[in-house]
C-alpha atoms as a PDB file:
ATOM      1  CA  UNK A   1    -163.013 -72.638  49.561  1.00  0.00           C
ATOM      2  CA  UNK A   2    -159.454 -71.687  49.897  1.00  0.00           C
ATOM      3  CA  UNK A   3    -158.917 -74.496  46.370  1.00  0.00           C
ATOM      4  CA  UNK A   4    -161.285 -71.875  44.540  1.00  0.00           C
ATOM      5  CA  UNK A   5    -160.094 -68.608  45.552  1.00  0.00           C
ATOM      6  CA  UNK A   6    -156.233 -70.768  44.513  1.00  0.00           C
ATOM      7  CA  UNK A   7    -157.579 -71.520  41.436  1.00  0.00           C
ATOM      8  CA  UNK A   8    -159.073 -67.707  40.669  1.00  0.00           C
ATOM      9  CA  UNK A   9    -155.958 -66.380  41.590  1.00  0.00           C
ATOM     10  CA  UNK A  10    -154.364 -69.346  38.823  1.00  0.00           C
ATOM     11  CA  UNK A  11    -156.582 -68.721  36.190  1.00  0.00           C
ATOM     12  CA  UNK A  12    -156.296 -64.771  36.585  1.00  0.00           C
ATOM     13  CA  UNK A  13    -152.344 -64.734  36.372  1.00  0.00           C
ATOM     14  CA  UNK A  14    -153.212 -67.466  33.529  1.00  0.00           C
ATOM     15  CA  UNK A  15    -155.611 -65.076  31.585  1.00  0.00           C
ATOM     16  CA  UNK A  16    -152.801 -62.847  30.263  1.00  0.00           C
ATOM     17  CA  UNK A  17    -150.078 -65.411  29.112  1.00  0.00           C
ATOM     18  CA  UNK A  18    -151.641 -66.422  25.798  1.00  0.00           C
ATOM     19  CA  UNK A  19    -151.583 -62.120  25.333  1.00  0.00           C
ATOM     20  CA  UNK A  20    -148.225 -61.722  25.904  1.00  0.00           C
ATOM     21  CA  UNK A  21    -147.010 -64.908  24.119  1.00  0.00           C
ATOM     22  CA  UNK A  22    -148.911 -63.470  21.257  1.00  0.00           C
ATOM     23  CA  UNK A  23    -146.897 -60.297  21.608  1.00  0.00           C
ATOM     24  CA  UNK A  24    -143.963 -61.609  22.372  1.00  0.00           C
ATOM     25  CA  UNK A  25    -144.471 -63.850  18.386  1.00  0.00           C
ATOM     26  CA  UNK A  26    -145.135 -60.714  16.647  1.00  0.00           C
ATOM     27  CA  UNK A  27    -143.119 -58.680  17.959  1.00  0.00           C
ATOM     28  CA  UNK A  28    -139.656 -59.947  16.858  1.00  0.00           C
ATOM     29  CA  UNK A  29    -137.567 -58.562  19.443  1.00  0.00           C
ATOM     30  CA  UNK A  30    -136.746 -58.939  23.477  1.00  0.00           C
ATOM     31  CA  UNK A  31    -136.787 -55.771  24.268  1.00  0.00           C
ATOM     32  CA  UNK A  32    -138.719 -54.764  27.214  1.00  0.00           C
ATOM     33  CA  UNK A  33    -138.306 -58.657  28.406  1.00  0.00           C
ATOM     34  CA  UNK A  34    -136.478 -59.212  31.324  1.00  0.00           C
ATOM     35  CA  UNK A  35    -135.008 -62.773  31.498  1.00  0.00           C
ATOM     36  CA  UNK A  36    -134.850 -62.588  35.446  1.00  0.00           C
ATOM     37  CA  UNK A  37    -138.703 -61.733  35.435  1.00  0.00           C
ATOM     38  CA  UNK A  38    -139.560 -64.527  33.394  1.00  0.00           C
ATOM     39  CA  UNK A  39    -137.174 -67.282  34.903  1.00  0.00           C
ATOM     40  CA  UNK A  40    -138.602 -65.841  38.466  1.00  0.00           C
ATOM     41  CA  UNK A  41    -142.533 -66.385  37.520  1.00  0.00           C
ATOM     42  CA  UNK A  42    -140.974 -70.116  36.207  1.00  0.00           C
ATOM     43  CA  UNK A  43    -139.975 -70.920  39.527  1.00  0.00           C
ATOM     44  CA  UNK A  44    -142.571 -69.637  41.283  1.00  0.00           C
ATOM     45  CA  UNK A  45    -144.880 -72.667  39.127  1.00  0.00           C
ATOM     46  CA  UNK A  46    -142.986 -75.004  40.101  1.00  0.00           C
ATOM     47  CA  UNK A  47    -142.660 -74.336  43.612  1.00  0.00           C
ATOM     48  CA  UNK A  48    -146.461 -74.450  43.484  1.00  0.00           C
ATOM     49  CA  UNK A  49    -146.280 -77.874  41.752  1.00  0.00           C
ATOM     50  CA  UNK A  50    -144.556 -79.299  43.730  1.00  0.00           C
ATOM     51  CA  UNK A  51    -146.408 -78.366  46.653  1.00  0.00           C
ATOM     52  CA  UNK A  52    -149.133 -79.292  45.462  1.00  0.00           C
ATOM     53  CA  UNK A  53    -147.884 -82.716  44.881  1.00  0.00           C
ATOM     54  CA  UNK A  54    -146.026 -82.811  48.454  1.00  0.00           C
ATOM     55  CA  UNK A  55    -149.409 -81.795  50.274  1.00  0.00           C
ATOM     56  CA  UNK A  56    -151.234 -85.309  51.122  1.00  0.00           C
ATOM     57  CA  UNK A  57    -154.506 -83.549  51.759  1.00  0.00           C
ATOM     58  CA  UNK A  58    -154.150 -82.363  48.128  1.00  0.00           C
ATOM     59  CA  UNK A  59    -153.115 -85.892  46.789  1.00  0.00           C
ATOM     60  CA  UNK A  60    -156.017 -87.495  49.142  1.00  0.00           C
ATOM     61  CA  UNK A  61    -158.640 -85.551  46.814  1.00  0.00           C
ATOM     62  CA  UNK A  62    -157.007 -85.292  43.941  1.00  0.00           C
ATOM     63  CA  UNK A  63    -159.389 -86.815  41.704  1.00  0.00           C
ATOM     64  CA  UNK A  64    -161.779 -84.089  42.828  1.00  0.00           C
ATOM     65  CA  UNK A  65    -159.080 -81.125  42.662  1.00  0.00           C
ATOM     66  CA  UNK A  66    -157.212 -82.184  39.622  1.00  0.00           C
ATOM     67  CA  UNK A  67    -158.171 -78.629  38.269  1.00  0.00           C
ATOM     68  CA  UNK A  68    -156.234 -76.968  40.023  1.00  0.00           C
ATOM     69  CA  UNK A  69    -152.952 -78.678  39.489  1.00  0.00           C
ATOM     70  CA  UNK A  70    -153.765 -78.720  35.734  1.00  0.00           C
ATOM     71  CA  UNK A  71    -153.945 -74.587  36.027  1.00  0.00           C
ATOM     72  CA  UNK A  72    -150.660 -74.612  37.341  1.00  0.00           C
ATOM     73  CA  UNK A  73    -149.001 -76.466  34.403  1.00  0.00           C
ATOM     74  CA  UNK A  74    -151.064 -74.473  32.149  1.00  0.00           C
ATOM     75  CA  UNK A  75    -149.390 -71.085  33.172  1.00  0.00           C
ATOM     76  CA  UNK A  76    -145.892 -72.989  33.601  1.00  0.00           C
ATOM     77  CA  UNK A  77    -146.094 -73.957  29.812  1.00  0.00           C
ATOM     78  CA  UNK A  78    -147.315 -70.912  28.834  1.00  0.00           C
ATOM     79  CA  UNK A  79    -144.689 -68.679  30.817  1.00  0.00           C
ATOM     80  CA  UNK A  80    -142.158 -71.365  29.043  1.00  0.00           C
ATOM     81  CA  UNK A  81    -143.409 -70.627  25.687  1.00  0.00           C
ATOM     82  CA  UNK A  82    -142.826 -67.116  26.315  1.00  0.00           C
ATOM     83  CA  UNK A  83    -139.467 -68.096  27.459  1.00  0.00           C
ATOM     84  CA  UNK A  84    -138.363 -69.596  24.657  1.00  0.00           C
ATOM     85  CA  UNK A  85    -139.517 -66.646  22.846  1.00  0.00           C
ATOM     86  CA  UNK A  86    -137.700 -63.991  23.989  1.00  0.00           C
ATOM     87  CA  UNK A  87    -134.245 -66.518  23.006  1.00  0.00           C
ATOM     88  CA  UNK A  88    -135.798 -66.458  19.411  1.00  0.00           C
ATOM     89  CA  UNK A  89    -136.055 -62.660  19.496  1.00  0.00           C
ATOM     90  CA  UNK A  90    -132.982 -62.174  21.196  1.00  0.00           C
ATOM     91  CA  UNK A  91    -131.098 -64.052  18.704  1.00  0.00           C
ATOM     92  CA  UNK A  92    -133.612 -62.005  16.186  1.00  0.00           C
ATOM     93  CA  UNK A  93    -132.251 -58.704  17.734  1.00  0.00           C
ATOM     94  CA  UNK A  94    -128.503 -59.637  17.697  1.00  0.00           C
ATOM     95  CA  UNK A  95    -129.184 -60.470  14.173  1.00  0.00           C
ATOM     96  CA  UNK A  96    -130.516 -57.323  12.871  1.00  0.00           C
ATOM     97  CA  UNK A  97    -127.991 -55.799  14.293  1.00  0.00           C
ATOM     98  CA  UNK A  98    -125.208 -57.405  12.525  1.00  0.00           C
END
């Protein structure tokens, strides 16, 4: 049970990175980012990767609970993408600017 309520809690945080990644495209600009925020919710994924790969209960059913690691590296990738995002549209601002 407590894999499932894991995984809801995953797939909720999950359920508004592909929004804000879209946002973060169109907007063209890193303003109202905050660079700590997003490195922070980075390292907070891979703290839970790696737990979940230091946990031998975990690893002993993995092939049954492979979901939930896959959630993980879902949100890590997407929280990257927005990442590398707000370094486009910082370089984007700096540039209008100039």
């Amino acid at each position: 049970m407590s894999e499932i309520l894991e995984m809801v809690m995953i797939v909720s945080f999950g359920a508004s990175w592909p929004m804000n990644v879209m946002k973060s495209y169109r907007a063209r600009t890193a303003k109202g980012k905050s660079l700590a925020f997003l490195c922070l919710i980075l390292f907070g994924y891979v703290a839970g990767i790696i737990s979940k790969f230091t946990n031998p209960v975990y690893m002993a059913e993995f092939s049954q609970k492979w979901y939930v690691l896959f959630f993980y590296f879902l949100n890590f990738f997407m929280v990257a993408a927005d990442l590398a995002l707000y370094f486009r549209n910082k370089r984007l601002d700096k540039k209008n600017i100039a």
